[in-house]
Protein backbone atom coordinates (compact mmCIF):
# COMPACT_ATOMS: atom_id res chain seq x y z
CA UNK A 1 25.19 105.03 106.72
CA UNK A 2 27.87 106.23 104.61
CA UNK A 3 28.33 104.27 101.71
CA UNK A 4 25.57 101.91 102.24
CA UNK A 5 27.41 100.39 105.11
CA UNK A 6 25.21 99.36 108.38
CA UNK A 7 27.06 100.29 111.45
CA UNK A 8 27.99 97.41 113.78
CA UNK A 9 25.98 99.01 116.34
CA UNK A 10 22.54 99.10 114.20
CA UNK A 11 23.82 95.16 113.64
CA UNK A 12 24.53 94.19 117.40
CA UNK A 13 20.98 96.21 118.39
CA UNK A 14 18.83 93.90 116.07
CA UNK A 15 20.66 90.98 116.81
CA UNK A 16 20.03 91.58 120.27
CA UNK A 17 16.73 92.19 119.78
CA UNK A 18 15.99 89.15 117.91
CA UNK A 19 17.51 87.06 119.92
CA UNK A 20 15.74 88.33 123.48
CA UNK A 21 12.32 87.17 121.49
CA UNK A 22 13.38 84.36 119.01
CA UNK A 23 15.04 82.24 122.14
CA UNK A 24 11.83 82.14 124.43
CA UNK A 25 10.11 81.77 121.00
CA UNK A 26 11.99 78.32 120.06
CA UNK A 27 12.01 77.26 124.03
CA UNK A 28 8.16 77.38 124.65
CA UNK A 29 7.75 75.53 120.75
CA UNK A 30 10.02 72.56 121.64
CA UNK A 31 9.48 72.35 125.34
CA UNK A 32 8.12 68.86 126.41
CA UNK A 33 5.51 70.01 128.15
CA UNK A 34 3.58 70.46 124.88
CA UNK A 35 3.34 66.59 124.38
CA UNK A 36 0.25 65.33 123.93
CA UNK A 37 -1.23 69.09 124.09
CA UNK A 38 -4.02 69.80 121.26
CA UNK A 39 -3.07 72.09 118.81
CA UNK A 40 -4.84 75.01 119.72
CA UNK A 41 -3.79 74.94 123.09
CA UNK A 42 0.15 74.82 121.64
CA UNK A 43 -1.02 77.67 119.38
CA UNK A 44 -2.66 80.00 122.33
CA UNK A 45 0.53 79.47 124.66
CA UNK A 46 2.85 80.56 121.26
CA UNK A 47 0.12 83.79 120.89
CA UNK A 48 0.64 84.76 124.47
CA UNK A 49 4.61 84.10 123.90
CA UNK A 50 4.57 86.18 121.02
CA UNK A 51 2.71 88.82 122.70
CA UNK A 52 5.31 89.65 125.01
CA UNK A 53 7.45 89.72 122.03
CA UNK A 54 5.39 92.42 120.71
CA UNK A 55 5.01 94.11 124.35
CA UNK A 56 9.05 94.48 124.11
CA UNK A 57 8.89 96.01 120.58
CA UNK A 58 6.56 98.66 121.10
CA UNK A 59 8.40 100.85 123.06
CA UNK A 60 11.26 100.43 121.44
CA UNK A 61 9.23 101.44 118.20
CA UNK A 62 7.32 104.57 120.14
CA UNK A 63 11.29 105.79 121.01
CA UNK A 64 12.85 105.46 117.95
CA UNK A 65 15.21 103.24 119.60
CA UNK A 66 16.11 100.65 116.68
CA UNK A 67 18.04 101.82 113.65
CA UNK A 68 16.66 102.37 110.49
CA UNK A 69 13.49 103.78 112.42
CA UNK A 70 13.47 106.75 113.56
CA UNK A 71 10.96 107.98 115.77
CA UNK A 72 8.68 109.06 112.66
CA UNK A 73 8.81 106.19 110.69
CA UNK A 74 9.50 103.92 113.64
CA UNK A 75 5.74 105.22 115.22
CA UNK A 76 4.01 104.07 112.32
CA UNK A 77 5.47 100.64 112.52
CA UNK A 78 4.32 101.00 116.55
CA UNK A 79 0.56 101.23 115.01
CA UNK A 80 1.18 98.45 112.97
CA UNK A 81 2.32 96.22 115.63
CA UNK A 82 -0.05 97.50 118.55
CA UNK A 83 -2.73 96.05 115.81
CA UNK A 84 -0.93 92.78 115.50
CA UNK A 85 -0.75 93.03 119.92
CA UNK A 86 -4.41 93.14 120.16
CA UNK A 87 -4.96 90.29 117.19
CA UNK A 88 -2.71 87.85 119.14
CA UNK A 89 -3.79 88.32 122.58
CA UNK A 90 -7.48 87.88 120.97
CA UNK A 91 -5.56 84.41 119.87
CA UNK A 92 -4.33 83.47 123.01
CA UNK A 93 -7.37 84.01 125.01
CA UNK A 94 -9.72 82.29 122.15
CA UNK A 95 -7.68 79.21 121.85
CA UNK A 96 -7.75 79.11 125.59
CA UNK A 97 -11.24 79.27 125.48
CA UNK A 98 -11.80 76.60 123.32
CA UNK A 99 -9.11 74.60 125.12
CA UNK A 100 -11.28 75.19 128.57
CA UNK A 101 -13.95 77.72 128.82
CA UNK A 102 -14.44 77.41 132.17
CA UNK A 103 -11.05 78.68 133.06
CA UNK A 104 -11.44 81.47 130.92
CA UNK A 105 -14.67 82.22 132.61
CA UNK A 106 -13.18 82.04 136.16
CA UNK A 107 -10.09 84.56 135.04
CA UNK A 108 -12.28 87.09 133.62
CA UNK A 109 -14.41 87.33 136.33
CA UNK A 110 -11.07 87.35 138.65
CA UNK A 111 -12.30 83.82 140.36
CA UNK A 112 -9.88 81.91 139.22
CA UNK A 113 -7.54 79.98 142.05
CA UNK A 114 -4.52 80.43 139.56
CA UNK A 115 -2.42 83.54 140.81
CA UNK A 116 -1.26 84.49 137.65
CA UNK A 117 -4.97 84.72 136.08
CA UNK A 118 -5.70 88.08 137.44
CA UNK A 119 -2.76 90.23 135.56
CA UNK A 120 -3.37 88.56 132.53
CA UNK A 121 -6.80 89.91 132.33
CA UNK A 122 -6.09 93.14 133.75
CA UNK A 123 -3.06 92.97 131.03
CA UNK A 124 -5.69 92.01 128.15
CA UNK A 125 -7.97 94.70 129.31
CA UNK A 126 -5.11 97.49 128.45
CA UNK A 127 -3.94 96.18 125.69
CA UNK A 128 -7.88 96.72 124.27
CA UNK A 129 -7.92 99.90 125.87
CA UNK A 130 -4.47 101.37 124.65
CA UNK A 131 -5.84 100.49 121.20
CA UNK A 132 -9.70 101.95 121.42
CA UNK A 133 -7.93 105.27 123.12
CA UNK A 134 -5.81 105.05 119.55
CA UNK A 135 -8.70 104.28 117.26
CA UNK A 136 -10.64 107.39 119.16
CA UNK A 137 -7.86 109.96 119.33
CA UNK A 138 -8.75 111.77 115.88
CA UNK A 139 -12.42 111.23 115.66
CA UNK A 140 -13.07 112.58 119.12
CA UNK A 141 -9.99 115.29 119.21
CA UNK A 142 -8.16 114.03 122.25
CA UNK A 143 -5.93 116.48 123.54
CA UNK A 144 -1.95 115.58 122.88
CA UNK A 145 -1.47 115.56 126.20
CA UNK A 146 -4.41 113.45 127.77
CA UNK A 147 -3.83 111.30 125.02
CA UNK A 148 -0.22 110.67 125.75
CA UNK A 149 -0.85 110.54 129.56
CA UNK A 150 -4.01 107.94 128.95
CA UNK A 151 -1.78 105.82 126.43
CA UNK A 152 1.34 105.81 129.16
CA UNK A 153 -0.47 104.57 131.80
CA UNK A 154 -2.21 101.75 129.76
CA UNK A 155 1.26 101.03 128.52
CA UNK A 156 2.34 100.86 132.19
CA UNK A 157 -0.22 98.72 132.91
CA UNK A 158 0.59 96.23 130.15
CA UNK A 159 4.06 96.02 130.65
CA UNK A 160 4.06 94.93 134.34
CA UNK A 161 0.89 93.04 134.65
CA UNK A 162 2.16 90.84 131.41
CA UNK A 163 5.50 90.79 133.10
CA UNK A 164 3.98 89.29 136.60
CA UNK A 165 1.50 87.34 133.98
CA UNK A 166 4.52 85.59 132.88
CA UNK A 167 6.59 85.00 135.70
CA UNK A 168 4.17 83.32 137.58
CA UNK A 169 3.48 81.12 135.17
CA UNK A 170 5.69 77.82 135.73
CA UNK A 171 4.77 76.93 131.54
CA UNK A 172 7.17 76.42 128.38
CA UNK A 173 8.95 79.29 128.04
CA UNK A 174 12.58 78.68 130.21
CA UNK A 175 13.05 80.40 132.94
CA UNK A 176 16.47 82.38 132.25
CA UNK A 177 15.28 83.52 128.36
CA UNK A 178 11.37 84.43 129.77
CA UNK A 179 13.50 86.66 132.90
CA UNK A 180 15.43 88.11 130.58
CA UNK A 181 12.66 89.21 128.53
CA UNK A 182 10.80 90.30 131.30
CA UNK A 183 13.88 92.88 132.19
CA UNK A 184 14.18 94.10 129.05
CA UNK A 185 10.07 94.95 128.75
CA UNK A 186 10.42 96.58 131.78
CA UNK A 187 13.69 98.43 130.95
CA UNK A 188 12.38 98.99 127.06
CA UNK A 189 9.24 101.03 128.95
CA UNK A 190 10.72 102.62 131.83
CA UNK A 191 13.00 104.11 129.03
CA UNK A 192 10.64 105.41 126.55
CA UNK A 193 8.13 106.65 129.18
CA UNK A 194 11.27 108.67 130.57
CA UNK A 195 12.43 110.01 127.33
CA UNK A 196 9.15 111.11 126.29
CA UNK A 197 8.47 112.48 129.56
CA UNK A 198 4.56 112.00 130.22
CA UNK A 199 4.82 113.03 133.50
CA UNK A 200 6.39 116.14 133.24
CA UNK A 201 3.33 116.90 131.18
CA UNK A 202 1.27 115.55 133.87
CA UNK A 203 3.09 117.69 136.52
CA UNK A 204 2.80 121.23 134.49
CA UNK A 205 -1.00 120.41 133.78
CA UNK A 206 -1.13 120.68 137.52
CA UNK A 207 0.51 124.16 137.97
């Protein structure tokens, strides 16, 4: 950045970027079908909104995808954020289970009628596990490379159980903006898990 000057691709990234999550952000807040909803139940669909926000962010993050963090600097900002992940989607399920436990009860225990319950658990479940494999990497010496391949598949499983999650939801967030936010989680991963190539790792620990 020669001369302190931000290149208009660095500015067209982030705008992107804040767009794809400030758009479904501002749709699910106004959307009428929040009227006459209590407050925490407004507040735990936001947290689960903003978790798939966060979902599309960390890859980019792990990457080094966004300018002005690079893959050092941009990794400690992923630990940061996969922090924050696990804080909200604590949110969203507590304010749903003050909003109706029973509901919450059924989904965890994969009884509930509603299709979408069942990868929103098994997303939840990842998202803690992704961040207890982080927490445990130094203390218990994981390997690099069972630690990347444990954290890639968690991330896998994250990224398309929130995505299915969220499309077959029929809630505030509008259908074009949540679709395209969808893509670009599932684009944003597919990418980094690529790049980084996990399973290249995975196929020479077989040889």
């Amino acid at each position: 950045m020669a001369g302190g000057r931000v290149p208009i691709q660095a500015i067209l990234i982030w705008t992107a970027l804040v767009v794809a999550i400030a758009v479904p952000i501002v749709i699910a807040a106004t959307s009428p079908l929040l009227a006459w909803r209590q407050p925490v139940y407004i507040a735990a669909g936001l947290a689960g909104v903003t978790a798939m926000a966060l979902v599309l962010i960390q890859p980019l993050l792990a990457g080094g995808y966004l300018p002005g963090l690079p893959a050092q600097r941009g990794r400690r900002v992923h630990r940061a954020v996969g922090i924050a992940l696990v804080m909200v989607v604590a949110s969203h399920v507590a304010g749903l289970w003050v909003t109706s436990p029973p509901d919450v009860i059924d989904a965890l225990l994969f009884t509930s009628p509603t299709p979408f319950s069942p990868f929103g658990v098994v997303a939840m479940w990842a998202v803690f596990g992704a961040a207890l494999l982080a927490a445990l990497r130094k203390p218990l010496r994981i390997r690099p490379r069972i630690w990347r391949l444990g954290h890639t598949a968690f991330v896998m499983l994250i990224a398309a159980c929130s995505v299915v999650h969220a499309l077959l939801i029929e809630g505030t967030m509008g259908t074009v903006s949540k679709g395209i936010l969808c893509a670009l989680v599932l684009a944003a991963t597919a990418k980094v898990i690529a790049d980084l190539r996990t399973w290249t790792l995975l196929a020479r620990s077989k040889i």
